[in-house]
C-alpha atoms as a PDB file:
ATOM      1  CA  UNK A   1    -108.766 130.959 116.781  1.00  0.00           C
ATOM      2  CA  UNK A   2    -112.035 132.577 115.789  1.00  0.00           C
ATOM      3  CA  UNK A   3    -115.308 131.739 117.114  1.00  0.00           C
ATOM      4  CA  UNK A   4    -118.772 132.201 115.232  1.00  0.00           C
ATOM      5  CA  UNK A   5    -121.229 134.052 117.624  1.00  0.00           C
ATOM      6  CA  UNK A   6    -124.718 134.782 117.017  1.00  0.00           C
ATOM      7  CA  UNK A   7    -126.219 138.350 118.802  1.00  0.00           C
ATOM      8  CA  UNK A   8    -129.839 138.901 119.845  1.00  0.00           C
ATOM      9  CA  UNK A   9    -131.242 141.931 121.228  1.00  0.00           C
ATOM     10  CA  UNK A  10    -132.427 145.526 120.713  1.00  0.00           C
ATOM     11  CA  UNK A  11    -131.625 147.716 118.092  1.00  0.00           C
ATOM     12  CA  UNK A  12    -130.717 150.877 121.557  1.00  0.00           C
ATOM     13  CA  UNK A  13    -127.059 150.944 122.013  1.00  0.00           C
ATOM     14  CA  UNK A  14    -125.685 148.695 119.606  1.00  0.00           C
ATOM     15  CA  UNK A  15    -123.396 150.527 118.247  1.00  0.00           C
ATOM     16  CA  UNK A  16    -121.572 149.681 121.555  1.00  0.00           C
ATOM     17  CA  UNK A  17    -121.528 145.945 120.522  1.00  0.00           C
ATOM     18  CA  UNK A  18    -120.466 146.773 116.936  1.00  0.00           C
ATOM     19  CA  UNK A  19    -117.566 148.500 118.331  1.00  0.00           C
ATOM     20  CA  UNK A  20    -116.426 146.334 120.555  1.00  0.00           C
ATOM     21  CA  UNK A  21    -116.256 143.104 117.787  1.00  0.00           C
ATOM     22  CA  UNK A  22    -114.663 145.632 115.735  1.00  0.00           C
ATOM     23  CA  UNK A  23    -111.881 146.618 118.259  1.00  0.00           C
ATOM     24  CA  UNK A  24    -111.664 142.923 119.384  1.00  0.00           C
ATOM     25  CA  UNK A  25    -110.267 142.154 115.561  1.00  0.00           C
ATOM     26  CA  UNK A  26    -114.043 140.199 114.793  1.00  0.00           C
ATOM     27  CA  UNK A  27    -116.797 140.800 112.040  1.00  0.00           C
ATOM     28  CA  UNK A  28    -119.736 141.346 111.974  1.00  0.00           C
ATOM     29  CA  UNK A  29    -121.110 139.259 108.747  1.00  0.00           C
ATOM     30  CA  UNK A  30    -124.947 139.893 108.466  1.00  0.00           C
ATOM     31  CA  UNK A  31    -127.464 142.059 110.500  1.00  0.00           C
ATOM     32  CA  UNK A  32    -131.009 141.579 110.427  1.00  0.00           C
ATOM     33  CA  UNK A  33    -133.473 143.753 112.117  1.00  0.00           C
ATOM     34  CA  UNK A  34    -137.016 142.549 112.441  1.00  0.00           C
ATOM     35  CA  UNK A  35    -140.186 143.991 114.033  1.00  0.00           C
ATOM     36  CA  UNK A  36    -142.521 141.815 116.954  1.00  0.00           C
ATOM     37  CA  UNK A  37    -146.071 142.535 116.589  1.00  0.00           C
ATOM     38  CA  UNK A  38    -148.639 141.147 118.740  1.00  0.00           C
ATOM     39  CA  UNK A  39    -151.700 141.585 116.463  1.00  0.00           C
ATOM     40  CA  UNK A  40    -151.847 145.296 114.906  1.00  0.00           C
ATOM     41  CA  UNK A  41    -149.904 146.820 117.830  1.00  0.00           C
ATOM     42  CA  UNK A  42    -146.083 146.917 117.393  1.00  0.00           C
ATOM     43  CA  UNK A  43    -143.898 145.678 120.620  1.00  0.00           C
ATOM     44  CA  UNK A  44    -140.123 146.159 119.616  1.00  0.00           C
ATOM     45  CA  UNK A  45    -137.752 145.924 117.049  1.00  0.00           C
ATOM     46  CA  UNK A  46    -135.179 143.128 117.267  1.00  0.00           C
ATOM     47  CA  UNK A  47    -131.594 142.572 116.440  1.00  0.00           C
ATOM     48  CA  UNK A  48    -130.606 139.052 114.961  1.00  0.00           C
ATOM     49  CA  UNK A  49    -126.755 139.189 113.915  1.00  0.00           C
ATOM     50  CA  UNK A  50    -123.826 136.951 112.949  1.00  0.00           C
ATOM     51  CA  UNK A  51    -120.300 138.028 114.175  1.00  0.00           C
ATOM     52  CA  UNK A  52    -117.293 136.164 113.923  1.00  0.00           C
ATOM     53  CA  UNK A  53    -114.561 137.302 116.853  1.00  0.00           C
ATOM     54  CA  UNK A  54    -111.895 135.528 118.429  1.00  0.00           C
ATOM     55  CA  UNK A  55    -111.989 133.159 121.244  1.00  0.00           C
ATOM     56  CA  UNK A  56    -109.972 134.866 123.633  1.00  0.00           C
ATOM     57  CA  UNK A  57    -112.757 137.400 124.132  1.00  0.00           C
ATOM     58  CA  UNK A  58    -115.425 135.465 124.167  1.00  0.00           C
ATOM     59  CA  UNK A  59    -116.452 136.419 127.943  1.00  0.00           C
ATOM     60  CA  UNK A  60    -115.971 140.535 127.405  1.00  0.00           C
ATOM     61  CA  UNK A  61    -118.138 140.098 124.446  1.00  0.00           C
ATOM     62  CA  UNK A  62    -121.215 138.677 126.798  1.00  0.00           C
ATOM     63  CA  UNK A  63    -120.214 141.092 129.455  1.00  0.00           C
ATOM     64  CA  UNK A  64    -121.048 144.135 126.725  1.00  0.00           C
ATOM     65  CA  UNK A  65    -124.154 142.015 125.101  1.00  0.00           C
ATOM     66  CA  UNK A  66    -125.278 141.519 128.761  1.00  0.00           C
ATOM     67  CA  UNK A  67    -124.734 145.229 129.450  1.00  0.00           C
ATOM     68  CA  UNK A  68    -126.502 146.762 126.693  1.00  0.00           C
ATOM     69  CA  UNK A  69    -129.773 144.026 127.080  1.00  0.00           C
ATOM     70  CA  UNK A  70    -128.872 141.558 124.483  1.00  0.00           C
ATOM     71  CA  UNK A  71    -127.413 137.606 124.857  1.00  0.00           C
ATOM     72  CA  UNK A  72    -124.753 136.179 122.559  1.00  0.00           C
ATOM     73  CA  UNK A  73    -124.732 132.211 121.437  1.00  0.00           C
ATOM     74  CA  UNK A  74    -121.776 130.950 120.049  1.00  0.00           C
ATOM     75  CA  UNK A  75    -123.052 128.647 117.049  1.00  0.00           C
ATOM     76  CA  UNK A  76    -121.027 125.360 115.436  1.00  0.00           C
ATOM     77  CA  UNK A  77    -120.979 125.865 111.793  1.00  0.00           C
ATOM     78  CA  UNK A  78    -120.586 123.314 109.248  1.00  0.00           C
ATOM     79  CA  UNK A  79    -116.853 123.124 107.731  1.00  0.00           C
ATOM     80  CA  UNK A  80    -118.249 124.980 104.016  1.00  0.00           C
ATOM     81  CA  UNK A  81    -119.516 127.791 106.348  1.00  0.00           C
ATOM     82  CA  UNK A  82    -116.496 127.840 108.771  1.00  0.00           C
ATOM     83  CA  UNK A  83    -114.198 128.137 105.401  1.00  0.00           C
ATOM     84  CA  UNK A  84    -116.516 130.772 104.134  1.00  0.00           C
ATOM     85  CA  UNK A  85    -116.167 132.927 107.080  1.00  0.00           C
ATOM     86  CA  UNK A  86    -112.750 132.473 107.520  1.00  0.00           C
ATOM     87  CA  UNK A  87    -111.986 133.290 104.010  1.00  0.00           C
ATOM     88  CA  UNK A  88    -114.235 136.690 104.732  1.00  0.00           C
ATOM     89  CA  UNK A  89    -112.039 137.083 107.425  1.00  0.00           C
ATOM     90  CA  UNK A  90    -109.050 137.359 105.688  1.00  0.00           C
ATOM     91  CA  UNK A  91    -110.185 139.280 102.860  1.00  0.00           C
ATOM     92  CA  UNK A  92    -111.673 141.814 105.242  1.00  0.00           C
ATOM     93  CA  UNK A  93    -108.128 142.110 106.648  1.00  0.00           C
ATOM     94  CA  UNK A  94    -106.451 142.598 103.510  1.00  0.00           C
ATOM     95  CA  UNK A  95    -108.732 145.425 102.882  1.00  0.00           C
ATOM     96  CA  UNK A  96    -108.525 147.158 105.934  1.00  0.00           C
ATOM     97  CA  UNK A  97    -104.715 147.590 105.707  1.00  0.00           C
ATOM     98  CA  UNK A  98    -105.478 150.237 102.728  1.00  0.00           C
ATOM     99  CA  UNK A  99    -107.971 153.071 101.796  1.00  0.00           C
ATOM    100  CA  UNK A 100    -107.785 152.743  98.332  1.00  0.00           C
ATOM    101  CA  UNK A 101    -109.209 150.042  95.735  1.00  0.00           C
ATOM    102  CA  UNK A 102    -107.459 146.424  95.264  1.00  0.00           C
ATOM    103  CA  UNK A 103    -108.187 144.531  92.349  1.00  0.00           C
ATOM    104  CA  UNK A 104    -109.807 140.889  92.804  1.00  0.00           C
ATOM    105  CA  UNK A 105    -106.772 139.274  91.284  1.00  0.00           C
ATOM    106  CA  UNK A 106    -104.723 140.597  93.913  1.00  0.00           C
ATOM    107  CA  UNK A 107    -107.220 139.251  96.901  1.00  0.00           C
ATOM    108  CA  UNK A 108    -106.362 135.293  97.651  1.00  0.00           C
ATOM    109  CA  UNK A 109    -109.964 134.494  96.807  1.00  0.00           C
ATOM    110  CA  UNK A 110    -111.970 133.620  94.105  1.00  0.00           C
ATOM    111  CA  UNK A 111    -115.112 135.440  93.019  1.00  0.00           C
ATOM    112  CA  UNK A 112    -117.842 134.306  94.955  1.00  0.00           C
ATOM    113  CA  UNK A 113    -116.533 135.158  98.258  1.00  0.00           C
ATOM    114  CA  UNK A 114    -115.711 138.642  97.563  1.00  0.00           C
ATOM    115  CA  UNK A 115    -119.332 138.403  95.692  1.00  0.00           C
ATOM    116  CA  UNK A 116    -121.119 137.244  98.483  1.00  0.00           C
ATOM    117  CA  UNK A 117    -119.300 140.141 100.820  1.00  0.00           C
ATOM    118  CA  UNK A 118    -120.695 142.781  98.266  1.00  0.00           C
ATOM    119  CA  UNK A 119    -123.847 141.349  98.505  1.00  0.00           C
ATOM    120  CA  UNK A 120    -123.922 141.947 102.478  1.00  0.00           C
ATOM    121  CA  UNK A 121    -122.459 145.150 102.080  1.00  0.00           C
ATOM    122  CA  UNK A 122    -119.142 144.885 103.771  1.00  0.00           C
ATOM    123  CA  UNK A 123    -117.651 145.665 100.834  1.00  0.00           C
ATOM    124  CA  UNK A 124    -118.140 147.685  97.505  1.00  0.00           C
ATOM    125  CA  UNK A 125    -116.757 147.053  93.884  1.00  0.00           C
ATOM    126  CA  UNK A 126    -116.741 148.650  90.885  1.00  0.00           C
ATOM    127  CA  UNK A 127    -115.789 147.605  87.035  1.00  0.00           C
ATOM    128  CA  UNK A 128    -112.364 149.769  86.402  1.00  0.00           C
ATOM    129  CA  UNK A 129    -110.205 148.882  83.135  1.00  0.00           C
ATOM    130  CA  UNK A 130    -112.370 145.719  82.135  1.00  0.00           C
ATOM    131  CA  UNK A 131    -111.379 143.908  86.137  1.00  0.00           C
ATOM    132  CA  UNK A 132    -113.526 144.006  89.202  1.00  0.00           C
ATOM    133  CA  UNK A 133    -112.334 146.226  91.993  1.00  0.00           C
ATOM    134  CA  UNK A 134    -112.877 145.898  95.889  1.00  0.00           C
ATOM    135  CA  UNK A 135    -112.762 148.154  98.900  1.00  0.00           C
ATOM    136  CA  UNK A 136    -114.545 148.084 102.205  1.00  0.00           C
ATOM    137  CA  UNK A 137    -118.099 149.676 102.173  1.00  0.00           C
ATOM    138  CA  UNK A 138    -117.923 152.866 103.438  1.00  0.00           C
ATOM    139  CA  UNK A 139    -120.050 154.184 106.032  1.00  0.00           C
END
């Protein structure tokens, strides 16, 4: 089973973290980086992001967090969310099986899923023959 975790810390090192969801078989869903002022005078720039990764490494995942100066919650979704981010799930792992483009009739979900994952950037699309295509976004 999957978990949905929620990562806070500095933007130094993680890469690490990214990695490590990535090689666990998680994903990280949104990343949102945000600057702490006091006043005029900049402190630090913070990491707020949303990962889903699976249960079974829920400890080596707060192990690397811990390691790199971050802390990871594990957050209870609703059951719309939950299906949501399962259903990204599973389309990301269709699409990582290939390089090339898949058309959206051939992924098991409707529109707005894949729709929402463009908008987050983990994946791209482009209009090919009058039907949507999908691929993962490209680094």
């Amino acid at each position: 089973m999957y978990m949905v975790v929620v990562f806070r810390g500095g933007p130094h090192r993680f890469h690490e973290f990214e990695e490590f969801v990535d090689d666990a078989g998680g994903l990280v869903i949104r990343k949102d980086v945000f600057s702490v002022n006091r006043g005029s005078y900049f402190l630090r720039n913070e990491l707020r992001v949303l990962c889903v990764v699976p249960e079974a490494e829920e400890e080596k995942l707060k192990r690397t967090a811990r390691r790199i100066k971050g802390e990871v919650e594990r957050v209870s979704p609703g059951p719309e969310t939950s299906e949501i981010l399962m259903a990204c799930l599973e389309v990301y792992d269709t699409l990582a099986s290939t390089e090339s483009w898949i058309e959206g009739e051939d992924l098991p979900f409707e529109g707005k899923v894949l729709e929402r994952m463009v908008e987050t950037e983990l994946l791209e699309s482009r209009k090919q023959g009058g039907s949507t295509q999908y691929r993962l976004k490209r680094d």
